[in-house]
N, C-alpha and C. Protein backbone atom coordinates (compact mmCIF):
# COMPACT_ATOMS: atom_id res chain seq x y z
N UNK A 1 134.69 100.68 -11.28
CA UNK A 1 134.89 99.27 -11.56
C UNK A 1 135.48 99.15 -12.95
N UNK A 2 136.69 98.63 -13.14
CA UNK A 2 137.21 98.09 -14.24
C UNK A 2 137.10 97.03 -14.83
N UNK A 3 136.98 96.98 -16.07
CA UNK A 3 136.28 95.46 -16.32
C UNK A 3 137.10 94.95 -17.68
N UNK A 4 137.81 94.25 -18.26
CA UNK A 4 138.83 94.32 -19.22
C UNK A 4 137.76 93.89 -20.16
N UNK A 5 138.44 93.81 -21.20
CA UNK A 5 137.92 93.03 -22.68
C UNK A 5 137.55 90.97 -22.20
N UNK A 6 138.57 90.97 -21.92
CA UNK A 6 138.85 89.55 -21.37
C UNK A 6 138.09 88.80 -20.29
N UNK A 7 137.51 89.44 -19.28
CA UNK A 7 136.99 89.40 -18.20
C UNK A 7 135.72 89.56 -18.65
N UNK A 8 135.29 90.43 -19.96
CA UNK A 8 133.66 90.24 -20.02
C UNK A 8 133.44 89.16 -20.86
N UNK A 9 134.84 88.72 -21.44
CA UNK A 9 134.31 87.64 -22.48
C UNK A 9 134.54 85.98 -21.98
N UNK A 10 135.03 86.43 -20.78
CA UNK A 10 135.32 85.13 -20.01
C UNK A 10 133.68 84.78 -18.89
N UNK A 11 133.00 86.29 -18.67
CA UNK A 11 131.43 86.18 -18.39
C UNK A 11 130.54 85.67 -19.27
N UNK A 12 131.22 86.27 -20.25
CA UNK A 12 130.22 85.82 -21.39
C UNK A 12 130.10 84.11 -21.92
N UNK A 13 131.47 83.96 -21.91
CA UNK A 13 131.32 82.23 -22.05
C UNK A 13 130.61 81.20 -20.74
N UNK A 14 131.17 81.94 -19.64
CA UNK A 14 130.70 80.91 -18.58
C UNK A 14 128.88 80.93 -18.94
N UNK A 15 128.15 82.47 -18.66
CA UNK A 15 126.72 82.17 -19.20
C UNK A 15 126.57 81.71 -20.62
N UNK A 16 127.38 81.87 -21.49
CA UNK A 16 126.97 80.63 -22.22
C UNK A 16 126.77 79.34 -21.95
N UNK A 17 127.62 78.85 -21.22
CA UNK A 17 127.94 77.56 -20.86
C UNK A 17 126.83 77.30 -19.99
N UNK A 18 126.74 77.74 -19.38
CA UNK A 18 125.54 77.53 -18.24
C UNK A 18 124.09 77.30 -18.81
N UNK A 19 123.75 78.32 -19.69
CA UNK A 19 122.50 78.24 -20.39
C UNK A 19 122.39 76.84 -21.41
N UNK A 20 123.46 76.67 -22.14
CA UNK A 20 123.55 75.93 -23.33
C UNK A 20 123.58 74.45 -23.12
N UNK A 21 124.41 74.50 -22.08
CA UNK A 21 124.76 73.04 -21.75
C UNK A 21 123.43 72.23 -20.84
N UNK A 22 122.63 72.97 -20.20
CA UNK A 22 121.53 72.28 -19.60
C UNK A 22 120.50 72.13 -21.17
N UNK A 23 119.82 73.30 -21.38
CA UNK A 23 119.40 73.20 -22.45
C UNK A 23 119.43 72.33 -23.60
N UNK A 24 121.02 71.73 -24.03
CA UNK A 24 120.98 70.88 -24.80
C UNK A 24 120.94 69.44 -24.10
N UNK A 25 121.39 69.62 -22.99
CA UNK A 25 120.68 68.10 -22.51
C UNK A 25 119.64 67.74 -22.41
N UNK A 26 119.02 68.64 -21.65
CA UNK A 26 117.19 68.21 -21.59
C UNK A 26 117.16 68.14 -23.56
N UNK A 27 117.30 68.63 -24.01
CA UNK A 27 116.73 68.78 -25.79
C UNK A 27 117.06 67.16 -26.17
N UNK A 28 118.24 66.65 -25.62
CA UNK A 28 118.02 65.18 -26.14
C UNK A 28 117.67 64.46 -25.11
N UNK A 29 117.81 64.37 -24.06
CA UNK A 29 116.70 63.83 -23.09
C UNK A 29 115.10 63.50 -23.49
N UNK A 30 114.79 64.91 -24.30
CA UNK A 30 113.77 64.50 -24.60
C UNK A 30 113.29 63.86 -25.53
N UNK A 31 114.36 63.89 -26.65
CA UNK A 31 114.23 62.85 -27.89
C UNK A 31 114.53 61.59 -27.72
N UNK A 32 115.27 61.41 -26.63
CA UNK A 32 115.31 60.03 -26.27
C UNK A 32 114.21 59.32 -25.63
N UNK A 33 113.58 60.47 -25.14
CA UNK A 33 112.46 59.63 -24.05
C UNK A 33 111.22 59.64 -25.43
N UNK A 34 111.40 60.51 -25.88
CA UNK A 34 110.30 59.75 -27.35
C UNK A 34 110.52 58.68 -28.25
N UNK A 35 111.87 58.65 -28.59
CA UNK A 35 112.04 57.34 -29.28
C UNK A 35 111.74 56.13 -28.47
N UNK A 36 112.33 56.30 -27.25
CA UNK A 36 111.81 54.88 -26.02
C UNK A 36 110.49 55.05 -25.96
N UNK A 37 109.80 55.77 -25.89
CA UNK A 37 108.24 55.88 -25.74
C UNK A 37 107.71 54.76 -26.63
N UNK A 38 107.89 54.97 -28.28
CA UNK A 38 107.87 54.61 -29.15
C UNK A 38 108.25 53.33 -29.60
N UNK A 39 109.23 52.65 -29.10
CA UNK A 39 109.71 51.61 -29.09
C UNK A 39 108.87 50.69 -28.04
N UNK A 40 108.33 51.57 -26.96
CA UNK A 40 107.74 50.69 -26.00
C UNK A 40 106.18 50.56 -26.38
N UNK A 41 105.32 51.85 -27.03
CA UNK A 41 104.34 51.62 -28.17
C UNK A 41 103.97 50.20 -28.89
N UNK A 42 105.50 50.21 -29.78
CA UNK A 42 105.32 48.86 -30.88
C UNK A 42 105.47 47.58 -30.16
N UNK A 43 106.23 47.82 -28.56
CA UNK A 43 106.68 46.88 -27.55
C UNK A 43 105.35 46.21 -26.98
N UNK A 44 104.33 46.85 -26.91
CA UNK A 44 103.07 46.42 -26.49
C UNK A 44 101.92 46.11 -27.36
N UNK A 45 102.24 46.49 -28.52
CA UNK A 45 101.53 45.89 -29.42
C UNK A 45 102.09 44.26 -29.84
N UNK A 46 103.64 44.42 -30.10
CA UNK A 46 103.71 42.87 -30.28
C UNK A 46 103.44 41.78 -28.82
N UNK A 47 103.40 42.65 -27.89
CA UNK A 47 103.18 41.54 -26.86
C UNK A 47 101.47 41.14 -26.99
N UNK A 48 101.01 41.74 -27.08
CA UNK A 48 99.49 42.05 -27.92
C UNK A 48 99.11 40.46 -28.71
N UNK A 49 99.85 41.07 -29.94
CA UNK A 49 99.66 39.69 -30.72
C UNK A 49 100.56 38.55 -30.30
N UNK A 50 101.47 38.04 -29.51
CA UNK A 50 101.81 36.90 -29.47
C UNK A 50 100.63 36.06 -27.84
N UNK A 51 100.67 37.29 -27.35
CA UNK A 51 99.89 36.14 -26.25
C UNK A 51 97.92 36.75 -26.16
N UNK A 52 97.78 35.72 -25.87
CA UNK A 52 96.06 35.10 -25.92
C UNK A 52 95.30 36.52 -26.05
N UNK A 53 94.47 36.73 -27.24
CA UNK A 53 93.35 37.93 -26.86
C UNK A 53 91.84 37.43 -27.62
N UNK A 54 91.40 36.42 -27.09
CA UNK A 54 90.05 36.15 -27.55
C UNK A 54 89.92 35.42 -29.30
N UNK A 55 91.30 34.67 -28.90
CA UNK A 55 91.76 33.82 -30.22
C UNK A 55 92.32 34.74 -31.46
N UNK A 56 92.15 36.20 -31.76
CA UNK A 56 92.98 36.40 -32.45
C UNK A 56 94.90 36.87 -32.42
N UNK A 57 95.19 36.17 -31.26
CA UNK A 57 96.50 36.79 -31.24
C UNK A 57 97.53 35.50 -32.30
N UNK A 58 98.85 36.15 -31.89
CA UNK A 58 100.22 35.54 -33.72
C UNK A 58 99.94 34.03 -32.87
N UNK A 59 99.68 34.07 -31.71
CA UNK A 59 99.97 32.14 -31.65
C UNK A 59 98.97 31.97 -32.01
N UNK A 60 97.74 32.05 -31.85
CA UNK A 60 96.61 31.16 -31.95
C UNK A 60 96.47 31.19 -33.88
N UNK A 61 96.93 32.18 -34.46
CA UNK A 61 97.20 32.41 -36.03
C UNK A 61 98.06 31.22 -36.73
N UNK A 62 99.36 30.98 -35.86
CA UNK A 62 100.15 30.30 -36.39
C UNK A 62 99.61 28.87 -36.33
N UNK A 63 99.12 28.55 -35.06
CA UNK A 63 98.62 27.16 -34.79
C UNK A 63 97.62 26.65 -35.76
N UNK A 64 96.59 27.76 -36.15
CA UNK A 64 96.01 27.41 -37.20
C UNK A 64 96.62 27.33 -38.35
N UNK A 65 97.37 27.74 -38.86
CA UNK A 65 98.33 27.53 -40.01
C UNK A 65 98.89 26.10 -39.73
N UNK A 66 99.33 26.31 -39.20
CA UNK A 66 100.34 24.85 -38.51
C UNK A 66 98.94 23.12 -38.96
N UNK A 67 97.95 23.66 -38.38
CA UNK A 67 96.76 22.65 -38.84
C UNK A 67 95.86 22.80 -40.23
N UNK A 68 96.44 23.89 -40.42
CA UNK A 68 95.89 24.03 -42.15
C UNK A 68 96.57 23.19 -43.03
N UNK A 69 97.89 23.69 -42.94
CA UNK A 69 99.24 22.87 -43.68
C UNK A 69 98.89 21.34 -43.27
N UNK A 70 99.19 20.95 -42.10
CA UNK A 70 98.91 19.14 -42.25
C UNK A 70 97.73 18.83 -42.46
N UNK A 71 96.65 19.04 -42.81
CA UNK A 71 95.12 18.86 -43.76
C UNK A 71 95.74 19.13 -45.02
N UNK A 72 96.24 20.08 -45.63
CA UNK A 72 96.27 20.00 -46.81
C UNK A 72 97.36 19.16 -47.24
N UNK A 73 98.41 18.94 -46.31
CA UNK A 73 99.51 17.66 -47.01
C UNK A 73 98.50 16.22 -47.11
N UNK A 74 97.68 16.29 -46.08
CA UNK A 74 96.89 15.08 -45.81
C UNK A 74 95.81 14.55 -47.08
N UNK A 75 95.40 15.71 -47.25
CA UNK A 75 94.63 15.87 -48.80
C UNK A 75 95.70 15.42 -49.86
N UNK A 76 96.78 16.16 -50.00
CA UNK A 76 97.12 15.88 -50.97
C UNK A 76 97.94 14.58 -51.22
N UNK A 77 98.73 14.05 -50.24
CA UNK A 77 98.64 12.58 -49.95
C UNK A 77 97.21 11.43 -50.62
N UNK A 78 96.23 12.21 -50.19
CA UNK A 78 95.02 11.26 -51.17
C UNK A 78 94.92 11.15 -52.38
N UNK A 79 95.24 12.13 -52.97
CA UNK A 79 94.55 13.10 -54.32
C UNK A 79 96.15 12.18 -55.13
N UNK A 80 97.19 11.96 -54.45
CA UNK A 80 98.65 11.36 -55.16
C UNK A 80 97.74 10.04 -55.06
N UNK A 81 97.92 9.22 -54.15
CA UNK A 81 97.34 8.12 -54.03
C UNK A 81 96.50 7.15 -54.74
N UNK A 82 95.53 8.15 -55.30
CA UNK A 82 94.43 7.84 -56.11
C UNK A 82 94.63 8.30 -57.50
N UNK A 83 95.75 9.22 -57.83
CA UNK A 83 96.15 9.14 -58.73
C UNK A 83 96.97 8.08 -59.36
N UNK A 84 98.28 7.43 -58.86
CA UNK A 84 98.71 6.88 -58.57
C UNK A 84 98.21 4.91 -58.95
N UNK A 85 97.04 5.29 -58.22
CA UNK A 85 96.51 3.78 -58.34
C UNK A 85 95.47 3.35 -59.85
């Protein structure tokens, strides 16, 4: 069997190719599926805080803010008022 220079290096690339090219796909396949992992992590935590969990979630936070602020404009509306007069 004769085998040239050319012919082993034309074997040699195809198993390169073969090995390398799956290999590096799965390799970012899998970094991708961790960054999405990850994204879907922080994805469920903010869904977390915006909807209802036994009154501490971001709405029931903000709403109280929202009624803090008009008490204290309301106060301070008095406090002018009576200054004022």
């Amino acid at each position: 069997m004769n085998i040239s220079l050319d012919s082993a290096m034309s074997m040699a690339q195809l198993i390169a190719v073969a090995v390398v090219l799956p290999s590096a796909g799965f390799k970012m396949w899998r970094k991708l599926d961790e960054r999405l992992t990850a994204q879907d992590i922080r994805l469920v935590r903010i869904e977390y805080q915006l909807y209802e969990n036994g009154g501490q979630s971001m709405k029931d936070q903000v709403n109280k803010l929202v009624t803090d602020v008009a008490v204290l404009k309301a106060t301070d509306k008095t406090r002018r008022s009576k200054v004022n007069a």
